[in-house]
C-alpha atoms as a PDB file:
ATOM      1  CA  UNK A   1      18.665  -7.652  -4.805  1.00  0.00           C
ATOM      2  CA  UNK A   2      15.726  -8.314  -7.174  1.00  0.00           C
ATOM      3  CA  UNK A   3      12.840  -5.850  -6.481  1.00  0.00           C
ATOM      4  CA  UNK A   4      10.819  -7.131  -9.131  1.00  0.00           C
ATOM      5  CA  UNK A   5      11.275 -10.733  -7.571  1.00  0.00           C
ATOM      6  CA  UNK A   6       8.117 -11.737  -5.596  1.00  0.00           C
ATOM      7  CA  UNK A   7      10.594 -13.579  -3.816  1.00  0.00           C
ATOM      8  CA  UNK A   8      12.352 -10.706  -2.752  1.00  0.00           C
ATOM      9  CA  UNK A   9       9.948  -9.517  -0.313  1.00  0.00           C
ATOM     10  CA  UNK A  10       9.502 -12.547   1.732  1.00  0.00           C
ATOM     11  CA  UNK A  11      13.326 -12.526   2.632  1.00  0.00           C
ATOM     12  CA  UNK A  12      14.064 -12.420   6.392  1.00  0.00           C
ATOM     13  CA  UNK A  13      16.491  -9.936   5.929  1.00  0.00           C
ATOM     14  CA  UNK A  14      14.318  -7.752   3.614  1.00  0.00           C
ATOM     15  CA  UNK A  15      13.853  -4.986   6.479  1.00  0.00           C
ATOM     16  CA  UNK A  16      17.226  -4.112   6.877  1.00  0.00           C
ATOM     17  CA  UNK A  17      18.101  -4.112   3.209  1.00  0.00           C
ATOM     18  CA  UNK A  18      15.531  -1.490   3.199  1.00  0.00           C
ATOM     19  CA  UNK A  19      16.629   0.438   6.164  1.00  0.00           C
ATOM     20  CA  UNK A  20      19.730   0.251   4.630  1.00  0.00           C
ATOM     21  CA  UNK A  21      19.329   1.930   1.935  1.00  0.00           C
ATOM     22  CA  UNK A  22      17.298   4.518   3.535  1.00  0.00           C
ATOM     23  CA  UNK A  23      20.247   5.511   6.524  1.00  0.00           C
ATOM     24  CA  UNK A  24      22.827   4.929   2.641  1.00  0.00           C
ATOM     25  CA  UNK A  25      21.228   5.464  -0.467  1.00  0.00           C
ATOM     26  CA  UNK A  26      17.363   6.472  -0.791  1.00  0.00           C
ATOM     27  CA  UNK A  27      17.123   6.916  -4.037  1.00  0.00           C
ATOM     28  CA  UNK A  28      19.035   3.977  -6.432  1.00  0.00           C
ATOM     29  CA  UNK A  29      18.849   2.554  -9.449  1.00  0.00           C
ATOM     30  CA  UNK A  30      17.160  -0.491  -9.702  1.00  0.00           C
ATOM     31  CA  UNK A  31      19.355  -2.421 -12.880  1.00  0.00           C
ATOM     32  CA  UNK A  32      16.777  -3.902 -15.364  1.00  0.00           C
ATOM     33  CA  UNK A  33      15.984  -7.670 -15.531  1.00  0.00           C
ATOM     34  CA  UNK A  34      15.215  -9.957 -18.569  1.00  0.00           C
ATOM     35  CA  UNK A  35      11.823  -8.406 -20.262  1.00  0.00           C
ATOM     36  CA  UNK A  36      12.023  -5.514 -17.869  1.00  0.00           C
ATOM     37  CA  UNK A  37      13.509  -1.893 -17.724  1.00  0.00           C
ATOM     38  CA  UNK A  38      15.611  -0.593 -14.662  1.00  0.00           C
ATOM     39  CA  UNK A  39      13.610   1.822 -12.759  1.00  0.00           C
ATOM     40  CA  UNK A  40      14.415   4.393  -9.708  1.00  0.00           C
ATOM     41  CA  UNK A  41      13.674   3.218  -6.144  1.00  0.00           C
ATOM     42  CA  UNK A  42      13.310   6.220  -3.784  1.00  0.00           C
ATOM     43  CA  UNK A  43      12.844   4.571  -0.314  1.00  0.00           C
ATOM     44  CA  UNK A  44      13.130   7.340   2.056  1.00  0.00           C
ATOM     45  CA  UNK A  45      10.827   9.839   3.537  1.00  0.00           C
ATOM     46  CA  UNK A  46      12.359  13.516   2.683  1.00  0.00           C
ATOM     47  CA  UNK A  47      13.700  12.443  -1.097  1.00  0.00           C
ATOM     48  CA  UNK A  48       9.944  10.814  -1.627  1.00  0.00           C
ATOM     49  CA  UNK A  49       8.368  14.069   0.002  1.00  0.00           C
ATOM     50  CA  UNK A  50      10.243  16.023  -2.276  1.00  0.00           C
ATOM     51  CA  UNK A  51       9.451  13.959  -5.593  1.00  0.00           C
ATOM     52  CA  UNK A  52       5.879  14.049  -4.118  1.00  0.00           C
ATOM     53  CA  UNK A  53       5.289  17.703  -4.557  1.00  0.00           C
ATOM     54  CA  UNK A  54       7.204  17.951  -7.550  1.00  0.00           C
ATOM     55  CA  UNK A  55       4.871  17.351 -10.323  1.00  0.00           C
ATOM     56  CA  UNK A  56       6.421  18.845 -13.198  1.00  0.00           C
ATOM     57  CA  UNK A  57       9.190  16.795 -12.918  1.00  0.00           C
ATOM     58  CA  UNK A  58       7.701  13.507 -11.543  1.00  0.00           C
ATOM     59  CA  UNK A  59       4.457  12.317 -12.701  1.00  0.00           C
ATOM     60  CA  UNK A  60       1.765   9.724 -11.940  1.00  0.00           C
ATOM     61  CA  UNK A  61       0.014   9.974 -14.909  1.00  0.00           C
ATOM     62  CA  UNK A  62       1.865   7.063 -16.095  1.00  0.00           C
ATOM     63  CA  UNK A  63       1.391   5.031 -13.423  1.00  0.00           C
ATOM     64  CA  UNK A  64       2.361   4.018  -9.633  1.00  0.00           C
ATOM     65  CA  UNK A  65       2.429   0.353  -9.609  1.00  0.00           C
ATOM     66  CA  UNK A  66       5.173  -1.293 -11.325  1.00  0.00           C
ATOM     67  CA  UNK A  67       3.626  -3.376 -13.356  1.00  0.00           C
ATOM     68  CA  UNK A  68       1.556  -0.764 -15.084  1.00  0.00           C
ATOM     69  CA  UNK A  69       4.400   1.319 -15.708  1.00  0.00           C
ATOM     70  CA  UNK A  70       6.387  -1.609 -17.361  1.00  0.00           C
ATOM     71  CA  UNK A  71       3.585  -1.844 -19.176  1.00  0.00           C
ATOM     72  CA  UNK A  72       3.929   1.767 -20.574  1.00  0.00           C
ATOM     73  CA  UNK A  73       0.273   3.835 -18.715  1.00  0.00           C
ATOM     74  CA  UNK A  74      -2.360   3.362 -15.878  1.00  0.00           C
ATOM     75  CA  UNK A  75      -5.699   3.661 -17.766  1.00  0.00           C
ATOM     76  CA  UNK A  76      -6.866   4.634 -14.811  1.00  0.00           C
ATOM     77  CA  UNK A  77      -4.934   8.360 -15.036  1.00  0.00           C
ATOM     78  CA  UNK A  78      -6.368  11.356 -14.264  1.00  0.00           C
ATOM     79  CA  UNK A  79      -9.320   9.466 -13.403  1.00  0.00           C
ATOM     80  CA  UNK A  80      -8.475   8.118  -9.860  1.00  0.00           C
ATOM     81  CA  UNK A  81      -6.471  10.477  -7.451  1.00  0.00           C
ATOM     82  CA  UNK A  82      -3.195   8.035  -7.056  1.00  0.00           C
ATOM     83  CA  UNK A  83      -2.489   8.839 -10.671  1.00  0.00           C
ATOM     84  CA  UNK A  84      -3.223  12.348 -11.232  1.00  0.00           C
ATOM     85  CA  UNK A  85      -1.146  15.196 -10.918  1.00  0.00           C
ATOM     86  CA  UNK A  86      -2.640  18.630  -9.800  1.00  0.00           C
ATOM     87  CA  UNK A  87      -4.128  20.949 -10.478  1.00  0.00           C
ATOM     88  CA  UNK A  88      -6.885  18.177 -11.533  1.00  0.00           C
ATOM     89  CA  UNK A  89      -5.587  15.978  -8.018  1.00  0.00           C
ATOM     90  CA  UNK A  90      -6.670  19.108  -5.838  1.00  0.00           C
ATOM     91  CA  UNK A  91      -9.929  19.247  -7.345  1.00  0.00           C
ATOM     92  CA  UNK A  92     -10.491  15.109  -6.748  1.00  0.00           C
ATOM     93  CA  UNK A  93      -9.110  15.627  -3.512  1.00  0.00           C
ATOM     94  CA  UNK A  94     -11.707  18.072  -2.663  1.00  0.00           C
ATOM     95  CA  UNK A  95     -14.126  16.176  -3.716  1.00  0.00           C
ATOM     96  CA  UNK A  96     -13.050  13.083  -1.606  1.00  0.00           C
ATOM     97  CA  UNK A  97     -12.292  15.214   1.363  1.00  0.00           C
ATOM     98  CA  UNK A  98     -15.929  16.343   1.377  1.00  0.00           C
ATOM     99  CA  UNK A  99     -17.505  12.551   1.463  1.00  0.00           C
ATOM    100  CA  UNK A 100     -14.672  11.461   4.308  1.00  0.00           C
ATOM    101  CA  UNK A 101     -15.209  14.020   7.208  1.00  0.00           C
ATOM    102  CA  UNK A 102     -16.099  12.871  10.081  1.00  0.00           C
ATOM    103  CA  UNK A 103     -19.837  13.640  10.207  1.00  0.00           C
ATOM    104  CA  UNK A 104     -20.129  11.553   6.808  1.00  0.00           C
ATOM    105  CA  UNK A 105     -18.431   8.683   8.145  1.00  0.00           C
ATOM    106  CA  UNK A 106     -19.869   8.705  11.454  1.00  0.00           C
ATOM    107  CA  UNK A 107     -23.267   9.179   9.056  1.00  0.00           C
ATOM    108  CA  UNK A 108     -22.090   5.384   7.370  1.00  0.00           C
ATOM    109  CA  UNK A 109     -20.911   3.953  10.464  1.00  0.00           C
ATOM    110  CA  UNK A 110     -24.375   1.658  11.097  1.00  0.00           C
ATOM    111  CA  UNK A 111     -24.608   0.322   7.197  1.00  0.00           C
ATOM    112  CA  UNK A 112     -21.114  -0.013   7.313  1.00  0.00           C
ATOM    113  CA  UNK A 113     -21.294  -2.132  10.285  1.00  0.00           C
ATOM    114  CA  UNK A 114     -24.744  -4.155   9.312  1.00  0.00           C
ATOM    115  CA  UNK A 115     -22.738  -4.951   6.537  1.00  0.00           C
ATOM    116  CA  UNK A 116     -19.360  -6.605   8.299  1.00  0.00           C
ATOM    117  CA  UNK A 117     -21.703  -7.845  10.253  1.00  0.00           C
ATOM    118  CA  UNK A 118     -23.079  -9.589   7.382  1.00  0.00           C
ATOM    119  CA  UNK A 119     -19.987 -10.708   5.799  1.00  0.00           C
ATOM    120  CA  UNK A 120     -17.867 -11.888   9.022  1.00  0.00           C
ATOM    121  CA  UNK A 121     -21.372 -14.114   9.448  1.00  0.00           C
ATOM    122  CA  UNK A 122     -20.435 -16.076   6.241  1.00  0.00           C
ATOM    123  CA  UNK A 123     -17.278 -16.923   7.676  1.00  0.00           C
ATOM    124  CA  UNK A 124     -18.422 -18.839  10.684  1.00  0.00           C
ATOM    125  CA  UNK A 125     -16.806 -18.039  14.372  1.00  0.00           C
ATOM    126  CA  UNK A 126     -13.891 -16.430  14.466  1.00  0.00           C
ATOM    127  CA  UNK A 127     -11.011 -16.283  17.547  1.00  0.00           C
ATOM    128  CA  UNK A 128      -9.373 -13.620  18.569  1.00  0.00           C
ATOM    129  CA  UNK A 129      -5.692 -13.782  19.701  1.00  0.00           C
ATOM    130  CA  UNK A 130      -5.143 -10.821  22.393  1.00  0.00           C
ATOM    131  CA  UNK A 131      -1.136 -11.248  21.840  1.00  0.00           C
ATOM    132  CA  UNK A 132      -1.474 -10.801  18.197  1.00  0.00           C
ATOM    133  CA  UNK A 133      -4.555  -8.351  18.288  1.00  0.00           C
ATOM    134  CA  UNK A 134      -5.701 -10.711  15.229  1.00  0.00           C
ATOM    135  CA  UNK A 135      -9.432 -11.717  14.757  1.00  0.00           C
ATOM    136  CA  UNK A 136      -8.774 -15.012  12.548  1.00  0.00           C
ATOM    137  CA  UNK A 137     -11.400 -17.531  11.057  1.00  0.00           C
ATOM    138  CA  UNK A 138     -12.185 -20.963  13.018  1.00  0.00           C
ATOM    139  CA  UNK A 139     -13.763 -22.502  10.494  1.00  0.00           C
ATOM    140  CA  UNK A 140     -13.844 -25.600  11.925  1.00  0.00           C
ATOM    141  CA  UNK A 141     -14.101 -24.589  15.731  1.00  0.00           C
ATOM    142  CA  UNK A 142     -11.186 -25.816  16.791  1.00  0.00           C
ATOM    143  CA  UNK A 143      -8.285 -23.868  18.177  1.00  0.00           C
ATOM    144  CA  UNK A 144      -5.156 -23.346  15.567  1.00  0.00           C
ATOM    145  CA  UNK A 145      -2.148 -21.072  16.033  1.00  0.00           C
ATOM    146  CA  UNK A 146      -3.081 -18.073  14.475  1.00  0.00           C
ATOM    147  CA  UNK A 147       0.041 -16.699  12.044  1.00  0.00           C
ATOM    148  CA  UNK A 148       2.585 -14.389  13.961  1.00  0.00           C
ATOM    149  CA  UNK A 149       2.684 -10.666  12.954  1.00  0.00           C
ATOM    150  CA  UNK A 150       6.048  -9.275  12.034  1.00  0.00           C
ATOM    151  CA  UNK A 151       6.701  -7.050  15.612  1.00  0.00           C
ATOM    152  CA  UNK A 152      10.152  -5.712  13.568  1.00  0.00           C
ATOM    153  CA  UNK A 153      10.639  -2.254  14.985  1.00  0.00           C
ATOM    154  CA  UNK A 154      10.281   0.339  11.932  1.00  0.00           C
ATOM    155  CA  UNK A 155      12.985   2.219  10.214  1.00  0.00           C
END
């Protein structure tokens, strides 16, 4: 199967390839594809736990999204905390943990509100489809079927 295929990930069947390969194989080569290198998949919790706290042998310096790293580095690296390895990650952690307790939030929680407020306003009324728990534009007041959340029990 094509991971780099947009495609790809709008197959039917695309949660049971990757449950699949988590129960089979959770870490595979991924063959490379005209203008792109192969690259390793790891799709399952322990082997990506592991990798995860193993950062002199698994870096995101480079990268995390696939595109960047085809593309050789994130410029964003060792900048932003999803592409820096400690030590420097535990000191942006900190950092972040300090501005996202609970006190600060709770501290935001009006402006942030006032400000949804302000934005869902520009969008005119909305419904909201108990079945789906989905809050969906209505743009032009009349009912339409909102779009049907994948219910597909997880892996």
């Amino acid at each position: 199967m094509g991971l780099t295929e947009p495609a790809t990930h709008l197959r039917a069947d695309i949660a049971e390839f990757w449950r699949s390969r988590r129960r089979r194989q959770p870490i595979f080569w991924h063959d490379s594809a005209p203008g792109r290198p192969g690259f390793w998949v790891v799709c399952g919790y322990d082997p990506a736990l592991a990798i995860y706290r193993d950062s002199k042998r698994f870096t995101s310096q480079r990268g995390n999204v696939l595109l960047t790293l085809l593309a050789g580095r994130d410029h964003a690296a060792g900048k932003m905390l999803a592409v820096t390895d400690p030590p420097p990650a535990h000191r942006l952690r900190r950092l972040m943990t300090a501005a996202l307790t609970r006190g600060a939030v709770r501290a935001l929680a009006p402006r942030i509100r006032e400000r949804t407020r302000r934005v869902v306003a520009g969008f005119g009324q909305f419904r909201f489809r108990a079945r789906d728990r989905l809050l969906y534009p209505d743009l032009d007041h009349e009912h339409r079927a909102a779009p049907r959340l994948d219910r597909s029990p997880a892996a």
